[in-house]
N, C-alpha and C. Protein backbone atom coordinates (compact mmCIF):
# COMPACT_ATOMS: atom_id res chain seq x y z
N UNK A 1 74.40 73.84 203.07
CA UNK A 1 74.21 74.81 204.17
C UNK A 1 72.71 74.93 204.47
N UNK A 2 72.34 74.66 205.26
CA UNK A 2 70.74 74.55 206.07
C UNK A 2 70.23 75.15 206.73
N UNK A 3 69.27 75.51 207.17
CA UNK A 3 68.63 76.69 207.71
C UNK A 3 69.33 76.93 208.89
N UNK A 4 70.20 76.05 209.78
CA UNK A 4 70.22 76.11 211.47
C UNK A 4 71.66 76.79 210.73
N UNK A 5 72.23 76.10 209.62
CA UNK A 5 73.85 76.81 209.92
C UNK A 5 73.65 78.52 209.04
N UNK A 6 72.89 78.57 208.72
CA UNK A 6 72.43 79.94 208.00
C UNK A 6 72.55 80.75 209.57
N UNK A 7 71.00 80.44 210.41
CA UNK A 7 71.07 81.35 211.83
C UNK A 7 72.35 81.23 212.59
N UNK A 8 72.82 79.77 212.56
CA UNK A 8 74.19 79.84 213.35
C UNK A 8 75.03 81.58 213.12
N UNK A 9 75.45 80.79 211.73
CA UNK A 9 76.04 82.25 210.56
C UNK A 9 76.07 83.38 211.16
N UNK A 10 74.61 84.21 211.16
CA UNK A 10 74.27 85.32 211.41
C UNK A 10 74.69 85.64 213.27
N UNK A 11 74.19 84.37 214.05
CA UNK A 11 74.35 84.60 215.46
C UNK A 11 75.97 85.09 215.82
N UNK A 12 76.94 84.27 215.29
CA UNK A 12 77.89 83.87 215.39
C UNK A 12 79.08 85.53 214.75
N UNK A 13 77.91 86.28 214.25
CA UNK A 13 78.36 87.63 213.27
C UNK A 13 79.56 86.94 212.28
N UNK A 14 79.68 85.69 211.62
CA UNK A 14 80.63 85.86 210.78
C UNK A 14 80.10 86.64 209.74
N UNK A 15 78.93 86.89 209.37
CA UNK A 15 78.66 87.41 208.05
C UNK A 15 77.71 88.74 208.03
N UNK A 16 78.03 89.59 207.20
CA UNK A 16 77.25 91.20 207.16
C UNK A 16 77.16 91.17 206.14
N UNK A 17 75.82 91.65 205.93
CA UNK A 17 75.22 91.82 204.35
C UNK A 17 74.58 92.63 204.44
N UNK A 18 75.23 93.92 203.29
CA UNK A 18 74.77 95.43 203.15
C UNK A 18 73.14 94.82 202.43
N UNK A 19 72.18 96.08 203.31
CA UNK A 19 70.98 95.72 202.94
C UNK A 19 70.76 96.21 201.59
N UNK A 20 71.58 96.59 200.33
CA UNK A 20 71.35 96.90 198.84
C UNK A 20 72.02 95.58 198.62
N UNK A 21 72.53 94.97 199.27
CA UNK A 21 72.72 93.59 198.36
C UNK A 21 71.62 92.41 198.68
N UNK A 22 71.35 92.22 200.30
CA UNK A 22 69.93 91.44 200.14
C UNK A 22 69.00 91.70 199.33
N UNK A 23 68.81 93.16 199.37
CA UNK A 23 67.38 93.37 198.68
C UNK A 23 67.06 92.91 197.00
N UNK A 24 68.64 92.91 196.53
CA UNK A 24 68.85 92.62 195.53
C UNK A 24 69.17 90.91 195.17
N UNK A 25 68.78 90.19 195.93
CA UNK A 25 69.39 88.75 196.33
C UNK A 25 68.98 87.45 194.92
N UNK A 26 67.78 87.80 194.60
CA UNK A 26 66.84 87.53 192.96
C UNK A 26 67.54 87.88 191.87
N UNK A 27 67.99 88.55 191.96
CA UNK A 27 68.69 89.31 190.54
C UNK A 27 69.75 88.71 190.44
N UNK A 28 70.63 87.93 191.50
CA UNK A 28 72.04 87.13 191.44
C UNK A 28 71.79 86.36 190.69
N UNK A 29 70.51 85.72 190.77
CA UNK A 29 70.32 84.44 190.30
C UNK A 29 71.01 83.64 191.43
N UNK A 30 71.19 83.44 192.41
CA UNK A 30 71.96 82.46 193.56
C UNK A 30 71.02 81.78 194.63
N UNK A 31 71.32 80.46 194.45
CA UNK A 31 70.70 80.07 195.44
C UNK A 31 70.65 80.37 196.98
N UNK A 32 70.07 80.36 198.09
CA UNK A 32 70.08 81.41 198.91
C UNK A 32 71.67 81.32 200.13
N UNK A 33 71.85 79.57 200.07
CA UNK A 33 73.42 78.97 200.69
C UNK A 33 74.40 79.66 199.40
N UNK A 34 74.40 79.70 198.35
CA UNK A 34 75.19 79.87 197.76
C UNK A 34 76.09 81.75 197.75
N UNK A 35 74.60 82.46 197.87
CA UNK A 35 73.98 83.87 198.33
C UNK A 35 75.29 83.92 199.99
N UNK A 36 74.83 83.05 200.42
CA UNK A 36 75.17 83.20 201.72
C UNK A 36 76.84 83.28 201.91
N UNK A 37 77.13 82.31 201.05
CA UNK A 37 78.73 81.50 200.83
C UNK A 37 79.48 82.61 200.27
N UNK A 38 79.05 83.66 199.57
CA UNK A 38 79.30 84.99 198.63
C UNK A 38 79.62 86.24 199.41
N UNK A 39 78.28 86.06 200.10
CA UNK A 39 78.60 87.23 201.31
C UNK A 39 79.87 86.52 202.44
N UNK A 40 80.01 85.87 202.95
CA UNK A 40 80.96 85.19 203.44
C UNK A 40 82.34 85.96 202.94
N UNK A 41 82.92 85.73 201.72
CA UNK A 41 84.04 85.66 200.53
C UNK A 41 84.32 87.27 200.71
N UNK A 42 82.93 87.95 200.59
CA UNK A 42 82.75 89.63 200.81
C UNK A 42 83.32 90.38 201.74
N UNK A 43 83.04 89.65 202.77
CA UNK A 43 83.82 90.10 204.13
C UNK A 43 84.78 90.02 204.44
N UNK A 44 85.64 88.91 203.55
CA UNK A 44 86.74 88.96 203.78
C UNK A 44 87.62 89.82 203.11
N UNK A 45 87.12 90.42 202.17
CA UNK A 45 88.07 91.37 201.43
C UNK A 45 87.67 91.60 199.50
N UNK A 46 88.54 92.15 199.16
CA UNK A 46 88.27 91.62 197.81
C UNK A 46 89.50 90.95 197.32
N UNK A 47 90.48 91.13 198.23
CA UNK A 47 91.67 89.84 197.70
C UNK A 47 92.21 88.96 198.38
N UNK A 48 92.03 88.03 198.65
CA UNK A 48 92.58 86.79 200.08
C UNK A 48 93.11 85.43 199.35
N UNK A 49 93.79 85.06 200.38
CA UNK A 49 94.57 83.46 200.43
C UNK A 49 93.19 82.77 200.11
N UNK A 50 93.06 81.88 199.08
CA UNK A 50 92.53 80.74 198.98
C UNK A 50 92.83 79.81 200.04
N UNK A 51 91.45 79.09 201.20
CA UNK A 51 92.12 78.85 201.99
C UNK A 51 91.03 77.55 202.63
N UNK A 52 90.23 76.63 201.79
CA UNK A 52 88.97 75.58 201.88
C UNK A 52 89.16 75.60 203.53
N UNK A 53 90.37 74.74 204.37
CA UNK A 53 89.76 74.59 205.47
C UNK A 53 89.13 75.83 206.82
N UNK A 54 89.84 77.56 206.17
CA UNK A 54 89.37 78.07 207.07
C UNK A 54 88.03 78.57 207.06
N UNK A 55 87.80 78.32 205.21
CA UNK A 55 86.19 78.32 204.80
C UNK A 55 85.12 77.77 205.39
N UNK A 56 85.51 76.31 205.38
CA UNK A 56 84.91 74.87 206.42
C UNK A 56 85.17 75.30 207.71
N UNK A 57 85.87 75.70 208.62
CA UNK A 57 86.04 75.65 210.07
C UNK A 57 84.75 77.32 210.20
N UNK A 58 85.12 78.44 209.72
CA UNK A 58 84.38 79.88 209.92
C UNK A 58 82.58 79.63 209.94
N UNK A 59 81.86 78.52 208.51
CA UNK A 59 80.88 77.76 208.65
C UNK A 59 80.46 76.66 208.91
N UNK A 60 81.32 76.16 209.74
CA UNK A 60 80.53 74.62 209.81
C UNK A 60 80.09 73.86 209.10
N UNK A 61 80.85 74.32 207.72
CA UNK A 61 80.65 72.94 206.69
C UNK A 61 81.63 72.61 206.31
N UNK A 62 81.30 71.44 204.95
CA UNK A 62 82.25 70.55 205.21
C UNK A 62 83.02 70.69 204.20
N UNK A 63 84.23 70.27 204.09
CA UNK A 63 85.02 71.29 202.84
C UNK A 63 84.15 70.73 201.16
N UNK A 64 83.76 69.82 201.29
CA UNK A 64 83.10 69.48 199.73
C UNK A 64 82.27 70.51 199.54
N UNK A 65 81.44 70.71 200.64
CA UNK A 65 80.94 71.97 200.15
C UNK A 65 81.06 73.28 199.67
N UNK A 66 82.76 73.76 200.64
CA UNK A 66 83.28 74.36 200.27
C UNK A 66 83.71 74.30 198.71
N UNK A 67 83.76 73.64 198.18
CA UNK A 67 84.64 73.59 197.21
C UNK A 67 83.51 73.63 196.40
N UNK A 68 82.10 73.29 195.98
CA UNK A 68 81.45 73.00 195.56
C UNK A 68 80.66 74.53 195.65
N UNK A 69 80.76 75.45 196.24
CA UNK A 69 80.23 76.82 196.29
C UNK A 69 81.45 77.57 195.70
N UNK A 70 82.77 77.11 195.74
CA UNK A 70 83.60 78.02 194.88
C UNK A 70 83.32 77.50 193.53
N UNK A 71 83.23 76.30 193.03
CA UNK A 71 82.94 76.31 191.67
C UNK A 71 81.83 76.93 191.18
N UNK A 72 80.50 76.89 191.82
CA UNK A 72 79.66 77.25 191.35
C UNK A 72 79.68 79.10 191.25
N UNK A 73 80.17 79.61 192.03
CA UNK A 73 80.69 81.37 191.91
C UNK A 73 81.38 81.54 190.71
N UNK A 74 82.27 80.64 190.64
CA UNK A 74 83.25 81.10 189.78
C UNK A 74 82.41 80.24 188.32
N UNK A 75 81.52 79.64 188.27
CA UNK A 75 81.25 79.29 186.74
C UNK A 75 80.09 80.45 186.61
N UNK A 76 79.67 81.32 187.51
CA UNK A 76 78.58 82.10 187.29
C UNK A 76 79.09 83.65 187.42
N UNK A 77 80.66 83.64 187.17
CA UNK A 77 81.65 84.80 187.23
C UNK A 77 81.63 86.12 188.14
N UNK A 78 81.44 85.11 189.65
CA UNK A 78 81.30 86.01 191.10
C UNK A 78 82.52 86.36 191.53
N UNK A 79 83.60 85.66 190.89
CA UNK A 79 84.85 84.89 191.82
C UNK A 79 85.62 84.17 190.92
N UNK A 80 87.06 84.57 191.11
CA UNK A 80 87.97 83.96 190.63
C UNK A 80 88.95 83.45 191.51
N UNK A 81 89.64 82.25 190.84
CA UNK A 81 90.63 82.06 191.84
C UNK A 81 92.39 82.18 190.92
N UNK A 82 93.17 82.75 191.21
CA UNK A 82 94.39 82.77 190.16
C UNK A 82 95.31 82.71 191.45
N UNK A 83 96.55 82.33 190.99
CA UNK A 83 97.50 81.91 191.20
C UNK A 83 98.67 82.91 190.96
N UNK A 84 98.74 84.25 192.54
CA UNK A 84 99.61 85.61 191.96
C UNK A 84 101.11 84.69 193.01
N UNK A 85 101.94 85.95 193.07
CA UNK A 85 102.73 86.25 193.59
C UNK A 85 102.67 87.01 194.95
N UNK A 86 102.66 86.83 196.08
CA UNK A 86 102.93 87.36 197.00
C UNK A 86 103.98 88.12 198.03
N UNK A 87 103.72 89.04 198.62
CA UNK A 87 104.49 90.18 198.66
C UNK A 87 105.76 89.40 199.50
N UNK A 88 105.95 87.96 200.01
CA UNK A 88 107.38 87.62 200.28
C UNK A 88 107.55 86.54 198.58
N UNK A 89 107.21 87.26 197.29
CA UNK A 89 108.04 86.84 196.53
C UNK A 89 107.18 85.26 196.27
N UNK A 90 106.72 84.23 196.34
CA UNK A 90 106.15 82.98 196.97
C UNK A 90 104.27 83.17 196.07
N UNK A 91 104.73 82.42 195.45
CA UNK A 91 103.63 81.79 194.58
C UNK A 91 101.84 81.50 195.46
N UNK A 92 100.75 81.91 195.26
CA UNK A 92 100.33 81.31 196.20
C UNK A 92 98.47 81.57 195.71
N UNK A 93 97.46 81.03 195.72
CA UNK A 93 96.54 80.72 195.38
C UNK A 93 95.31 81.99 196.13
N UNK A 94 94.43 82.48 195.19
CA UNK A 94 94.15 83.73 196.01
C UNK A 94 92.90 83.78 195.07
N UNK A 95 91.29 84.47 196.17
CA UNK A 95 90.38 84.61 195.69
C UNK A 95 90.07 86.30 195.32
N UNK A 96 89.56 86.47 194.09
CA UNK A 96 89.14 87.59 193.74
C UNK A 96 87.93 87.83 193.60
N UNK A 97 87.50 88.86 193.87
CA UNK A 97 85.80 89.53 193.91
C UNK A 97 85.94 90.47 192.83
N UNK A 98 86.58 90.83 192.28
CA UNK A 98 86.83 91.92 191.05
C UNK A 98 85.28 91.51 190.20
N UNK A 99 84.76 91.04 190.04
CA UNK A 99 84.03 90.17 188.81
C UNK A 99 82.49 90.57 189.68
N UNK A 100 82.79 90.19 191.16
CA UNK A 100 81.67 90.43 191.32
C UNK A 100 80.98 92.21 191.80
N UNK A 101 81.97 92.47 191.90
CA UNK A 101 81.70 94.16 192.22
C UNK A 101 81.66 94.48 190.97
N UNK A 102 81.92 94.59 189.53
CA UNK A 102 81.15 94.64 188.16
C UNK A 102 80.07 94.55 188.65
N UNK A 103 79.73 93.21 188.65
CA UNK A 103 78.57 92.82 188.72
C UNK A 103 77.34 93.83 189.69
N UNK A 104 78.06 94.24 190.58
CA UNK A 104 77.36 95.53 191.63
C UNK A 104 77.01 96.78 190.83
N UNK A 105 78.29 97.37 190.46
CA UNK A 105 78.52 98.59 189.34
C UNK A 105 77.36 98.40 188.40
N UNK A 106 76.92 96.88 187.46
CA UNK A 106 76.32 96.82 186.54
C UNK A 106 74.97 96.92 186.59
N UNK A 107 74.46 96.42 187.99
CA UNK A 107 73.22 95.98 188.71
C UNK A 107 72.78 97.76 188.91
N UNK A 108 73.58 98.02 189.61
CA UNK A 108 73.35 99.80 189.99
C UNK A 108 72.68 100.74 188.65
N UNK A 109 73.58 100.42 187.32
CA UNK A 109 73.28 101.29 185.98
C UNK A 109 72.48 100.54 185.72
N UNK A 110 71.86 99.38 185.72
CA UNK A 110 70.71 98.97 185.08
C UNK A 110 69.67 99.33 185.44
N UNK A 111 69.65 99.45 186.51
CA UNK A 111 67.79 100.16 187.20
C UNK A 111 67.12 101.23 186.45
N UNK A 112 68.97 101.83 186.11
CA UNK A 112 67.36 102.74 184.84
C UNK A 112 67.33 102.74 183.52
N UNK A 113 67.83 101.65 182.92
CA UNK A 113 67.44 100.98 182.13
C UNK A 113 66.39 99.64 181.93
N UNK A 114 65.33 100.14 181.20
CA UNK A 114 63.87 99.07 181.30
C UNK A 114 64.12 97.41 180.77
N UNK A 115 63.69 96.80 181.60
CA UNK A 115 63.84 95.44 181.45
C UNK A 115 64.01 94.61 180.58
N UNK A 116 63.46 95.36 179.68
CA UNK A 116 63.56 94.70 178.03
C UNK A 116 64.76 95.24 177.14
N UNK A 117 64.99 96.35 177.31
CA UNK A 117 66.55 96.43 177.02
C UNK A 117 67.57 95.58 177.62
N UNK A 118 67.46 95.51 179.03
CA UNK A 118 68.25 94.62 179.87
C UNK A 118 68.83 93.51 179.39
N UNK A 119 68.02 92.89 178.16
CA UNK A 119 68.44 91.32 177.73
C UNK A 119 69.15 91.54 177.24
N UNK A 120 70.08 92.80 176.13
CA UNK A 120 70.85 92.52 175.12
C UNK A 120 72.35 92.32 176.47
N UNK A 121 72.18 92.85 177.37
CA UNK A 121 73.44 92.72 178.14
C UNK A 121 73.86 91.14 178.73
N UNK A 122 72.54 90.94 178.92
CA UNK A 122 72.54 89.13 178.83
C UNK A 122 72.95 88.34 177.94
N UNK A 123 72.77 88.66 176.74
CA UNK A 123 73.02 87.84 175.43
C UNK A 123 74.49 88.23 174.96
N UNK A 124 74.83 89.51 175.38
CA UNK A 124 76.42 89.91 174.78
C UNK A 124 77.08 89.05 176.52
N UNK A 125 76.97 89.18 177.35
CA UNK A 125 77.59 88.10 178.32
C UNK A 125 77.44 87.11 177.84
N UNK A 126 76.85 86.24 177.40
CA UNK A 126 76.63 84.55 177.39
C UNK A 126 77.80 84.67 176.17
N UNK A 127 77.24 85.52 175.37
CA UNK A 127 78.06 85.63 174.05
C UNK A 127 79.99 85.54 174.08
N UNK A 128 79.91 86.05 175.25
CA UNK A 128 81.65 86.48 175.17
C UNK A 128 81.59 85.16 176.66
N UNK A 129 81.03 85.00 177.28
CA UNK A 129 80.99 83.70 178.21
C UNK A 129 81.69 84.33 179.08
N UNK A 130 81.56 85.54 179.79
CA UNK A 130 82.32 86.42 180.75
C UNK A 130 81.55 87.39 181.35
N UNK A 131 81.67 88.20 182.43
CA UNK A 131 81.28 89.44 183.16
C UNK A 131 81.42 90.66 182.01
N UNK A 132 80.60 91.41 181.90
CA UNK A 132 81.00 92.73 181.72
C UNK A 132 81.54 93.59 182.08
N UNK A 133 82.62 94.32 181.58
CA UNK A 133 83.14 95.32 182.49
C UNK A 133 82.27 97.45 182.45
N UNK A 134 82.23 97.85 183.32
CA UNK A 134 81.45 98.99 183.36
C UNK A 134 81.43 99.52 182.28
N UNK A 135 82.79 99.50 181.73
CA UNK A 135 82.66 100.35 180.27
C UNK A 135 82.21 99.77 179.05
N UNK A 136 82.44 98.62 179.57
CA UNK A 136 81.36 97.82 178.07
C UNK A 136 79.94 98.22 178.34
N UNK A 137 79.44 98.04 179.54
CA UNK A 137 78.18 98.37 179.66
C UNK A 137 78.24 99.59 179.75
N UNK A 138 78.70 101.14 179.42
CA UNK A 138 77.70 101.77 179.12
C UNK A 138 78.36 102.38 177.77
N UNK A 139 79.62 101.03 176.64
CA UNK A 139 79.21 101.38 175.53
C UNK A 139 78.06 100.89 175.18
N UNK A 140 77.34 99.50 175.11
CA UNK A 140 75.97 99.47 175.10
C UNK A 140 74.91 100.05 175.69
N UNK A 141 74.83 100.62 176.70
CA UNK A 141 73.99 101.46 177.19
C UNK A 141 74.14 103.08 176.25
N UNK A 142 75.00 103.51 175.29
CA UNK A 142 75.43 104.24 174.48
C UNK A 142 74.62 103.79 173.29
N UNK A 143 75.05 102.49 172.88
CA UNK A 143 73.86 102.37 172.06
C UNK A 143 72.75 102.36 172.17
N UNK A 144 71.94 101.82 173.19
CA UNK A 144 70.07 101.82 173.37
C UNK A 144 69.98 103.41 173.39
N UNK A 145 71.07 104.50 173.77
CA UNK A 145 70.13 105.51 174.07
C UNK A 145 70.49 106.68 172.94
N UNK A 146 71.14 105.45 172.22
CA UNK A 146 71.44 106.34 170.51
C UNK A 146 70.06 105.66 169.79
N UNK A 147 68.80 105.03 169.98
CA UNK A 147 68.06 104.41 169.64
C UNK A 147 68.33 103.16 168.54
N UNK A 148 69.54 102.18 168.82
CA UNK A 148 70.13 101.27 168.32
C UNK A 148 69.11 100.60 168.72
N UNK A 149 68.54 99.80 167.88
CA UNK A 149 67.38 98.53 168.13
C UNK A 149 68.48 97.46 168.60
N UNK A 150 67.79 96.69 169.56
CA UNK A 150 68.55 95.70 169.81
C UNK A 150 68.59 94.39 168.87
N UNK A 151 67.56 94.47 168.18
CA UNK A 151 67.32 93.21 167.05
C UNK A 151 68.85 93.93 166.18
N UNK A 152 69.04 95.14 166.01
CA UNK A 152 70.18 95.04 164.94
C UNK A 152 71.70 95.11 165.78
N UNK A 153 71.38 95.24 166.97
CA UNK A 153 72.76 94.94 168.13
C UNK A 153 73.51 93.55 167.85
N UNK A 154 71.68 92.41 168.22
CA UNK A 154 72.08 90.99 167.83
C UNK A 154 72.73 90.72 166.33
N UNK A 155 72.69 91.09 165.65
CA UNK A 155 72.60 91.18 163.80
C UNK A 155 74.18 91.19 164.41
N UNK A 156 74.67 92.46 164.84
CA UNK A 156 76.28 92.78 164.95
C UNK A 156 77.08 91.71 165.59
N UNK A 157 76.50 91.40 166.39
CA UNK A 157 77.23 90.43 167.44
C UNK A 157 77.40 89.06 166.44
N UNK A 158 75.93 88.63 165.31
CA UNK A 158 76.48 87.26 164.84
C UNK A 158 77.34 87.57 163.84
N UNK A 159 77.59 88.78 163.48
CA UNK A 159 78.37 89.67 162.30
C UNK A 159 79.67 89.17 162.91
N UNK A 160 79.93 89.56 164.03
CA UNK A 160 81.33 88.98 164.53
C UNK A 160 81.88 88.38 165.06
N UNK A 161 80.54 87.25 165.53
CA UNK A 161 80.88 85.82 165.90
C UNK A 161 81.11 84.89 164.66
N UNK A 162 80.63 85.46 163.82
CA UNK A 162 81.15 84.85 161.94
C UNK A 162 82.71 85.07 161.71
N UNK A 163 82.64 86.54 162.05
CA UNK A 163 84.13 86.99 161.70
C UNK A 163 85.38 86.01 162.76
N UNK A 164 84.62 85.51 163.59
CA UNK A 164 85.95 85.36 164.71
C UNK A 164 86.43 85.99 165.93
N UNK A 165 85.33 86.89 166.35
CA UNK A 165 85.79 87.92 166.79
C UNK A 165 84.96 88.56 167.99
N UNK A 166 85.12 88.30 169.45
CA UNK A 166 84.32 88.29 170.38
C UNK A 166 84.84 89.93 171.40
N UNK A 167 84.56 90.79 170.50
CA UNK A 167 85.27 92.03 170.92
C UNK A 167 84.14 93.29 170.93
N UNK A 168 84.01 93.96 171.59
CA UNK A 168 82.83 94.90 171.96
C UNK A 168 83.10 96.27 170.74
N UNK A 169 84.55 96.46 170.88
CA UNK A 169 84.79 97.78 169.96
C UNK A 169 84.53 97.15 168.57
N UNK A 170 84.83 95.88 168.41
CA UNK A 170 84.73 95.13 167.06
C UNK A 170 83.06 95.37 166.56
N UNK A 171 82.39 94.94 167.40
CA UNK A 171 80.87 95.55 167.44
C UNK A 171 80.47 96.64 167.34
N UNK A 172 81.32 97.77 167.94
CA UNK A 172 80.57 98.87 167.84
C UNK A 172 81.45 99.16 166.39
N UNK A 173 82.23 98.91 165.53
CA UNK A 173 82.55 99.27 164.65
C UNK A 173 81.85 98.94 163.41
N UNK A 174 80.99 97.70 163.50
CA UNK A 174 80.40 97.35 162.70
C UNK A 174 78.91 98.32 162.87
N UNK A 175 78.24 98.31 163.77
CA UNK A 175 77.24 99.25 164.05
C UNK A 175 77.52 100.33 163.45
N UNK A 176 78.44 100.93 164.03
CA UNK A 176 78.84 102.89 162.93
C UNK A 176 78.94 102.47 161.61
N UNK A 177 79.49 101.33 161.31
CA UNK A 177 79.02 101.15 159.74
C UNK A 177 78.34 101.11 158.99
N UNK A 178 77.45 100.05 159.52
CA UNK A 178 75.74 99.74 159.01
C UNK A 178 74.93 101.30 159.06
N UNK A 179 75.65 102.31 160.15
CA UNK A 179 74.86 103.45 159.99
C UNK A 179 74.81 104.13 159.27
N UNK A 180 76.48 104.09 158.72
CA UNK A 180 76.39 104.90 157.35
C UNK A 180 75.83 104.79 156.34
N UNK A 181 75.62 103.31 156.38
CA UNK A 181 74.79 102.86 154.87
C UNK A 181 73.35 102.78 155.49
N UNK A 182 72.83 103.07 156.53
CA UNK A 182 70.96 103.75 156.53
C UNK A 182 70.63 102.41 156.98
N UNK A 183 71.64 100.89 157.52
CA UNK A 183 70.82 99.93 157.99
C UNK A 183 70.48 100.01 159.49
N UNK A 184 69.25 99.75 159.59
CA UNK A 184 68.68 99.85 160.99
C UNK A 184 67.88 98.62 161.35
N UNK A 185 67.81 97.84 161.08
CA UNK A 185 66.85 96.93 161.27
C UNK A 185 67.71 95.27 160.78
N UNK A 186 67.21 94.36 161.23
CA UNK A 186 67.53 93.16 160.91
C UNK A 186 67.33 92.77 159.75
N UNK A 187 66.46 92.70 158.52
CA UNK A 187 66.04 93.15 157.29
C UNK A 187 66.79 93.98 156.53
N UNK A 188 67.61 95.37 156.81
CA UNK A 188 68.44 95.97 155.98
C UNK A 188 69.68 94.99 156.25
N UNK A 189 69.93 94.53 157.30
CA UNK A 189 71.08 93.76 157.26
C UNK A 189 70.68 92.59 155.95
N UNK A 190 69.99 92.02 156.05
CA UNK A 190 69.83 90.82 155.35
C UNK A 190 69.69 91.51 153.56
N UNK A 191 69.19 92.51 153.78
CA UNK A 191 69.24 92.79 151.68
C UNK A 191 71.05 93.43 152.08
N UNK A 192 71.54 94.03 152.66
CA UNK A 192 73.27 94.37 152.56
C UNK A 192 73.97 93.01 152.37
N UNK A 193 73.50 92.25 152.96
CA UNK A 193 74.18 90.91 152.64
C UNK A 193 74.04 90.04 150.97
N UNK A 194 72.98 90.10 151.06
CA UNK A 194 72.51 89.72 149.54
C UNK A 194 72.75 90.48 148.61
N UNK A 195 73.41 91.77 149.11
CA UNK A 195 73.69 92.87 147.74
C UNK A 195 75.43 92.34 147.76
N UNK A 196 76.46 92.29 149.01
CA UNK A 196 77.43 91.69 149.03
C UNK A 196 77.72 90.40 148.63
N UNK A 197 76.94 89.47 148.84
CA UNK A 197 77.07 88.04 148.23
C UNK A 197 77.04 88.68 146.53
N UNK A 198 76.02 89.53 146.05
CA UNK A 198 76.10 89.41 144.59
C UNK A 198 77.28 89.83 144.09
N UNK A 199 77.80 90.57 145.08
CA UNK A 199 79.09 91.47 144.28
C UNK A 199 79.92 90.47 144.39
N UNK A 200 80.31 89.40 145.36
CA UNK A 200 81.49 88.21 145.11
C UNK A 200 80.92 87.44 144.24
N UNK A 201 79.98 87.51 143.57
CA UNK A 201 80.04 86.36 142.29
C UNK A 201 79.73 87.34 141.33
N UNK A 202 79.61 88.27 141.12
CA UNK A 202 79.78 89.10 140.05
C UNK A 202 81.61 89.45 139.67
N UNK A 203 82.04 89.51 140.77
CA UNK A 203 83.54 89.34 140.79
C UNK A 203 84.84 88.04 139.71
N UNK A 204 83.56 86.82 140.89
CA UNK A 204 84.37 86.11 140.13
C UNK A 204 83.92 85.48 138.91
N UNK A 205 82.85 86.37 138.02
CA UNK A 205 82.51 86.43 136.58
C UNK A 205 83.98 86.69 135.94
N UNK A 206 85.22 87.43 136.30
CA UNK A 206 85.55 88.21 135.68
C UNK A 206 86.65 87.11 135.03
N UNK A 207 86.55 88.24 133.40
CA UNK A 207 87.30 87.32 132.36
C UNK A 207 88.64 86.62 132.82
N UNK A 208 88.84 85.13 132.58
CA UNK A 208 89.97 84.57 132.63
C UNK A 208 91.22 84.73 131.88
N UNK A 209 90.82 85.24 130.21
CA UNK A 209 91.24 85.75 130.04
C UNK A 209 93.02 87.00 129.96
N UNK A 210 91.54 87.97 130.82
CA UNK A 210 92.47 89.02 131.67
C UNK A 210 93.42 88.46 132.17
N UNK A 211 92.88 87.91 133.37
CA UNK A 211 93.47 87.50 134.67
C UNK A 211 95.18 86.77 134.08
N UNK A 212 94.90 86.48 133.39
CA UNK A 212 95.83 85.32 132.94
C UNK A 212 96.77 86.42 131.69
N UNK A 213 96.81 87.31 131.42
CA UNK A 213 97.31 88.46 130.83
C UNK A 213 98.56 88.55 130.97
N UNK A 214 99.77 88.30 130.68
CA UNK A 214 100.90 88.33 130.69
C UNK A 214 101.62 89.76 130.93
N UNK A 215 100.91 90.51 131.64
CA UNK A 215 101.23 92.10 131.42
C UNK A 215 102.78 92.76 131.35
N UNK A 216 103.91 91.99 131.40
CA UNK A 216 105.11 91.66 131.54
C UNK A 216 105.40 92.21 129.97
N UNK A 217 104.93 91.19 129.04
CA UNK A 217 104.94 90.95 127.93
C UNK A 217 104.57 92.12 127.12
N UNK A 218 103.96 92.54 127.27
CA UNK A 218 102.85 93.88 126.72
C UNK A 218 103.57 94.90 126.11
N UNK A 219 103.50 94.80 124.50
CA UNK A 219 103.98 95.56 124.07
C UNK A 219 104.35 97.25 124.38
């Protein structure tokens, strides 16, 4: 999409873009056709027929492109495409914006949160490889303003990417834990660990013996 079909775009009024979302256009991370291709999707609703050629005919491009701006939305979790049921009953292919209005909601609560906090919300997304939903973000926003260091946020998150376990409450459960026992820092995590490693081999010190005790037998 090129500068002439950008002005076309605008001449032509297929596309309106609320001025809190231009202004915000950097923060997508989107390239500015791609930006463009988004607002497009916007206008049409937040739930529609998947539909490449009326995509291609509305801009004047060409459906590869089309198709090539829905992948890229949807690997950067603007946009989904699923496969519902429609109201005559009939199976049928349909784009969602759900993901990206989060993404609005999330953009909105972050402003007043300072930039450098901002990253742990980055790193728990990449982490779970998905959008946040509002309430995840402001159980973490719950934590920064319980003065949770984020160095011991990260600590939690590899706590339960060890365990298996890519779950936010799973996180915050481990956090209320570490609190009880006074760890705050990346460092108390690491001597809690080394005090736990000692206790499983202090464990399996224990007499064979015993273990092997016929307690059945026992006079």
């Amino acid at each position: 999409m090129d500068m002439s079909n950008i002005i076309e775009i605008f001449q032509d009024r297929n596309i309106v873009i609320p001025l809190y979302l231009f202004k915000r256009i950097k923060e997508f991370k989107l390239k500015t056709d791609e930006f463009m291709f988004l607002m497009y999707l916007y206008n049409l609703g937040d739930k529609f027929v998947f539909d490449p050629n009326r995509f291609s005919n509305d801009l004047n491009i060409s459906n590869n492109k089309v198709m090539k701006y829905i992948e890229t939305l949807t690997e950067k979790h603007f946009i989904r495409v699923e496969v519902l049921k429609n109201d005559k009953g009939l199976m049928e292919e349909v784009v969602l914006l759900e993901d990206f209005y989060n993404k609005i909601s999330l953009k909105t609560i972050s402003n007043n949160i300072d930039k450098q906090d901002s990253n742990i919300f980055e790193i728990i997304e990449k982490e779970f490889g998905r959008t946040l939903s509002p309430m995840e973000y402001e159980i973490i926003k719950a934590w920064l303003d319980n003065n949770i260091k984020e160095e011991l946020i990260k600590e939690a998150i590899k706590e339960a990417t060890f365990n298996g376990v890519s779950n936010l409450r799973y996180i915050d459960k481990i956090l209320y834990e570490w609190g009880k026992k006074g760890i705050k820092n990346s460092k108390d995590v690491e001597n809690n660990r080394k005090k736990r490693n000692n206790k499983k081999e202090d464990n399996n010190d224990v007499d064979l013996d015993i273990v092997d005790w016929n307690w059945f037998d026992e006079e």
